[in-house]
Protein backbone atom coordinates (compact mmCIF):
# COMPACT_ATOMS: atom_id res chain seq x y z
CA UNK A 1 183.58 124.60 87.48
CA UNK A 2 187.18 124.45 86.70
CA UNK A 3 189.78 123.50 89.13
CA UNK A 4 192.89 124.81 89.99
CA UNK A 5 194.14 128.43 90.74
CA UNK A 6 193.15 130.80 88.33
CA UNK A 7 193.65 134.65 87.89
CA UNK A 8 191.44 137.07 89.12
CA UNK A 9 191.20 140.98 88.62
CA UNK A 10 187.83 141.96 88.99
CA UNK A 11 187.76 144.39 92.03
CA UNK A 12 185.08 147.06 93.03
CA UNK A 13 185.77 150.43 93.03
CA UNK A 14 187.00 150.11 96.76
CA UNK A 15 189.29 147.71 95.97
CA UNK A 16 187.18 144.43 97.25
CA UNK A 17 186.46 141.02 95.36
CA UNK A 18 183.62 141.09 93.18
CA UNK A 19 181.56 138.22 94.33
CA UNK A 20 178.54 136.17 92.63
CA UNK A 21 175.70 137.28 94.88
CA UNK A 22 173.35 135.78 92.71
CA UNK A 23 174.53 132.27 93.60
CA UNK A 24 174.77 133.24 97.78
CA UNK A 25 178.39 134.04 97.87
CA UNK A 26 179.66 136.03 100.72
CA UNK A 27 182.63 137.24 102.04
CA UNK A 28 183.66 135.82 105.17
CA UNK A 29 187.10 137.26 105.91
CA UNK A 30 189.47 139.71 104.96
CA UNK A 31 193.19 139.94 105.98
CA UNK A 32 195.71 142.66 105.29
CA UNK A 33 198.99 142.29 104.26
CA UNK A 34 199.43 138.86 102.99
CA UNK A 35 202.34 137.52 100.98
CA UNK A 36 201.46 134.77 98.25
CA UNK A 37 203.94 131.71 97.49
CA UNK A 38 202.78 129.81 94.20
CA UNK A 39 204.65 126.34 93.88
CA UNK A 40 208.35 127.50 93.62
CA UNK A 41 207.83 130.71 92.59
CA UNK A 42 208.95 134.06 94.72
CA UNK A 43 207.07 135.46 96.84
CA UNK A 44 204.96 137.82 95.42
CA UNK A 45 204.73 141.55 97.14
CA UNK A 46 202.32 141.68 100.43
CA UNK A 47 198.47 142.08 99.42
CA UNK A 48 195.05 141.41 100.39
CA UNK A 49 193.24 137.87 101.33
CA UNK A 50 189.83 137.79 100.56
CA UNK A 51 187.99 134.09 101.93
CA UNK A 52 184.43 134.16 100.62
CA UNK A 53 182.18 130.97 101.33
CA UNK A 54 183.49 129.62 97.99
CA UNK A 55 186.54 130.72 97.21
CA UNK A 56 189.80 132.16 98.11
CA UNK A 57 191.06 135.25 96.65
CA UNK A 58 194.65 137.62 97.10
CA UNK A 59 194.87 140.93 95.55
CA UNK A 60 198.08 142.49 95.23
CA UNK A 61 198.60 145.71 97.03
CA UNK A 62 200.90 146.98 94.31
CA UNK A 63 199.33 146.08 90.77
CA UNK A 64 195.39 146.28 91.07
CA UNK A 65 195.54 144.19 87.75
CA UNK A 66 197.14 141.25 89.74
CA UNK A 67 195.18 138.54 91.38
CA UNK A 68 194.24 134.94 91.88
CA UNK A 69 191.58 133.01 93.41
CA UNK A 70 190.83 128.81 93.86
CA UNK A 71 187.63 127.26 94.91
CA UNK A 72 187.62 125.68 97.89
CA UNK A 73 186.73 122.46 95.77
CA UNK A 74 189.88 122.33 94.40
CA UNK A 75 191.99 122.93 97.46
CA UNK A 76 192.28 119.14 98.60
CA UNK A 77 194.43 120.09 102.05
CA UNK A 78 195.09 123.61 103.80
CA UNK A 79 197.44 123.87 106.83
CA UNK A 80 199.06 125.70 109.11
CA UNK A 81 203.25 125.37 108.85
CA UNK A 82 205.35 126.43 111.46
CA UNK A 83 208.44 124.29 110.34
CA UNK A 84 211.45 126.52 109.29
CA UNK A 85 212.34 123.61 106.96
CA UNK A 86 209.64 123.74 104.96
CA UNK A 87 209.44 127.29 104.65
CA UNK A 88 211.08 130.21 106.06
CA UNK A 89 208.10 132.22 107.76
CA UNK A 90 205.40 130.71 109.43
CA UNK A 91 201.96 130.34 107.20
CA UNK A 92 198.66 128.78 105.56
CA UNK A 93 199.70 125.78 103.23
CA UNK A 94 197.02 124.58 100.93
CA UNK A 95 197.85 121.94 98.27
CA UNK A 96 195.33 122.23 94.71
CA UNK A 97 193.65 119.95 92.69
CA UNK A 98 194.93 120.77 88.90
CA UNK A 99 192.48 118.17 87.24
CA UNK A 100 195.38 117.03 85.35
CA UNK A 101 197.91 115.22 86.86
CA UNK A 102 199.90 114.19 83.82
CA UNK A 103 201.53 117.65 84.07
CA UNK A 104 204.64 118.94 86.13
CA UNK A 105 203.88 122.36 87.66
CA UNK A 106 207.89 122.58 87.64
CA UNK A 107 208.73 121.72 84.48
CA UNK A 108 208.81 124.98 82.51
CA UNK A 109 208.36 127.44 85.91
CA UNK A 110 211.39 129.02 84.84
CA UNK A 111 210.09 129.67 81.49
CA UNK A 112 206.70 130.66 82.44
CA UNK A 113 208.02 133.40 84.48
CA UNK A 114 210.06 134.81 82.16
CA UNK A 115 207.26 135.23 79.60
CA UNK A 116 204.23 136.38 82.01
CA UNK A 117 203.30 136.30 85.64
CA UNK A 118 199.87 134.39 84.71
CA UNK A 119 201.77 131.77 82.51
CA UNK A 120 201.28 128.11 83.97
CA UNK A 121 199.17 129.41 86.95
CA UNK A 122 196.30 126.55 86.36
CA UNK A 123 199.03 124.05 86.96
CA UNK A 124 200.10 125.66 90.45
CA UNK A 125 199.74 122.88 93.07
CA UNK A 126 200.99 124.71 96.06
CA UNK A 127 199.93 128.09 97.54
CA UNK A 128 201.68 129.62 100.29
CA UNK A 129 199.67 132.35 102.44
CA UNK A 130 202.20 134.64 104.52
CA UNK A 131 200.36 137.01 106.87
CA UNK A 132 202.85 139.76 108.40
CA UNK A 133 201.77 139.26 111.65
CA UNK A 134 201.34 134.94 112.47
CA UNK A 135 199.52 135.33 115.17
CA UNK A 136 196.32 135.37 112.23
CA UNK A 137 197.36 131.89 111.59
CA UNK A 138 194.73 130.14 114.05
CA UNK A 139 192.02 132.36 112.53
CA UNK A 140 192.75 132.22 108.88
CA UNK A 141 192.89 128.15 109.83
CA UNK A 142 189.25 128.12 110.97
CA UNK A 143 188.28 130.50 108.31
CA UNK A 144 189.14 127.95 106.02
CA UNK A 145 188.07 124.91 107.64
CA UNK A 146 184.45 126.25 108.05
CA UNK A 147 184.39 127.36 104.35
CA UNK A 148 185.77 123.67 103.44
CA UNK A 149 183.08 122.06 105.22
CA UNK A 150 180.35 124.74 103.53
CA UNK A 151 182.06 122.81 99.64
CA UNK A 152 182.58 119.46 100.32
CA UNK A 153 184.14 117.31 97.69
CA UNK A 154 181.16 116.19 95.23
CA UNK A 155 180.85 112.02 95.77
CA UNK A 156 179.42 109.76 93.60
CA UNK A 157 177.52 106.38 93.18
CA UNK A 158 177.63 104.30 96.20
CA UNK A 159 180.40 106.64 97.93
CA UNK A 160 177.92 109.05 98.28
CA UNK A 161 175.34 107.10 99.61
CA UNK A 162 177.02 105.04 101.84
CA UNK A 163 180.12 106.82 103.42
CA UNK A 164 180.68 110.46 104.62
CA UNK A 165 183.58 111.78 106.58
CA UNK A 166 182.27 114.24 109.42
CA UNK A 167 182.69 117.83 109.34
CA UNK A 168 184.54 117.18 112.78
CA UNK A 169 187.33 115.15 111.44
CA UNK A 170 189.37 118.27 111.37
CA UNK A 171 192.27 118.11 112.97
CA UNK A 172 195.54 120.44 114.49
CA UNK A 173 197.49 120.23 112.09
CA UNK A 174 195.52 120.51 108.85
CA UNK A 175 192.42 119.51 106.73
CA UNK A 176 191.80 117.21 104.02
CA UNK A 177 189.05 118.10 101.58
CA UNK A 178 187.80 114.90 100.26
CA UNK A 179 190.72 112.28 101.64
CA UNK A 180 189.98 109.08 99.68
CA UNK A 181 192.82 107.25 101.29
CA UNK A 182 191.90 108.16 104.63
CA UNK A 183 188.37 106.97 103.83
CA UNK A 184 189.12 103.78 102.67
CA UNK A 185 191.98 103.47 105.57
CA UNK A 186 189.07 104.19 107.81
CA UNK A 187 186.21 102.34 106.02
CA UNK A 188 188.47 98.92 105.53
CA UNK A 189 188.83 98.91 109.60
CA UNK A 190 185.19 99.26 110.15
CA UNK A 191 184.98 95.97 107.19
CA UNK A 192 187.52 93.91 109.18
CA UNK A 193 185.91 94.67 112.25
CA UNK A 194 182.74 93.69 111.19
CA UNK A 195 184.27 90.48 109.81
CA UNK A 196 185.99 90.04 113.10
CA UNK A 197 182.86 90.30 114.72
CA UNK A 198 181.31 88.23 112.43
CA UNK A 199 183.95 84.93 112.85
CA UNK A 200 183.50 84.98 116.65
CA UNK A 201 180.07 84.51 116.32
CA UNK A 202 180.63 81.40 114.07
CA UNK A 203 183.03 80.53 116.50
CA UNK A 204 180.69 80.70 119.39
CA UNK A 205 177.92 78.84 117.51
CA UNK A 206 180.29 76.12 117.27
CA UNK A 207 181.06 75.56 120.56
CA UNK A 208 177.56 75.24 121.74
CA UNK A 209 176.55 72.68 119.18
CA UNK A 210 179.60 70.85 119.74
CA UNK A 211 178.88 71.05 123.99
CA UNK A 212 175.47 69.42 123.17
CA UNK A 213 176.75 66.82 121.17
């Protein structure tokens, strides 16, 4: 599976997603008249979101041949932005895994839009969701966190084994999909206390030999 945003156009003939049923994919939510923000590009005209239980997808309204969709495997942190610093109108921030990080989304946007809409749209590493009315933040928010947790990040070797972040570690702000440094952050406390632990026991064995001495 290949990460990073990627366009999509295949609709029925009502104007919905078509999804792989074979493989169990469903949609779980559909929300009218959403505007889409790649990276630094404008904002494209208002269209459809489509949140299946493995993917994301926005149609455009305007030009049925327009369209893009990421796995939630590759979105590595979705959020919900209020701040008018950030960005103007109040929506869904997700951040993307590219799978190569050598690149610069920004380098050649200017270019890339002058030559085709779809040009440099695997190297997009922030999407912008803008629903017309905000008050579909909060549900668009657990929309996605419940699909997140339904494609976790794939771990491997002893990470896998050993250490799992809970489904519940979600919190008001946003989620992480797969945070390594937050797992480490998390796993190197439990280590030190464990260590911790570990001296005062020493310590205390110490004492009593010495009080018998």
């Amino acid at each position: 599976m290949a990460l990073g945003l990627r366009v999509f156009s295949e609709r029925t003939s009502n104007g919905e997603p078509i999804l792989d049923d074979n493989n169990g994919e469903v949609l779980m939510h559909t929300q009218p008249a959403v505007s889409i923000v790649l990276g630094n590009r404008p904002s494209e005209s208002p269209g459809t979101l489509f949140i299946s239980s493995k993917q994301v997808i926005w149609l455009s309204d305007v030009d049925r041949s327009k369209g893009y969709a990421v796995d939630f495997v590759s979105i590595s942190l979705h959020a919900v932005s209020r701040d008018p610093e950030a960005y103007p109108s109040p929506c869904i921030y997700t951040q993307i895994e590219t799978g190569d990080d050598e690149e610069d989304e920004d380098e050649d946007e200017e270019q890339q839009q002058t030559l085709d809409w779809s040009s440099g749209i695997s190297m997009i590493k922030e999407m912008r969701l803008v629903p017309s009315d905000s008050s579909h933040l909060e549900t668009l928010f657990e929309v996605f966190c419940e699909c997140a947790e339904l494609n976790p990040e794939p771990m491997q070797g002893e990470d896998a084994s050993n250490w799992n972040l809970s489904g519940n570690d979600v919190n008001l702000i946003g989620y992480s999909n797969g945070d390594h440094d937050l797992t480490h952050d998390v796993l190197q406390l439990h280590i030190n206390d464990q260590r911790f632990e570990d001296a005062e026991e020493m310590e205390h064995e110490s004492n009593k030999r010495n009080s018998h001495q």
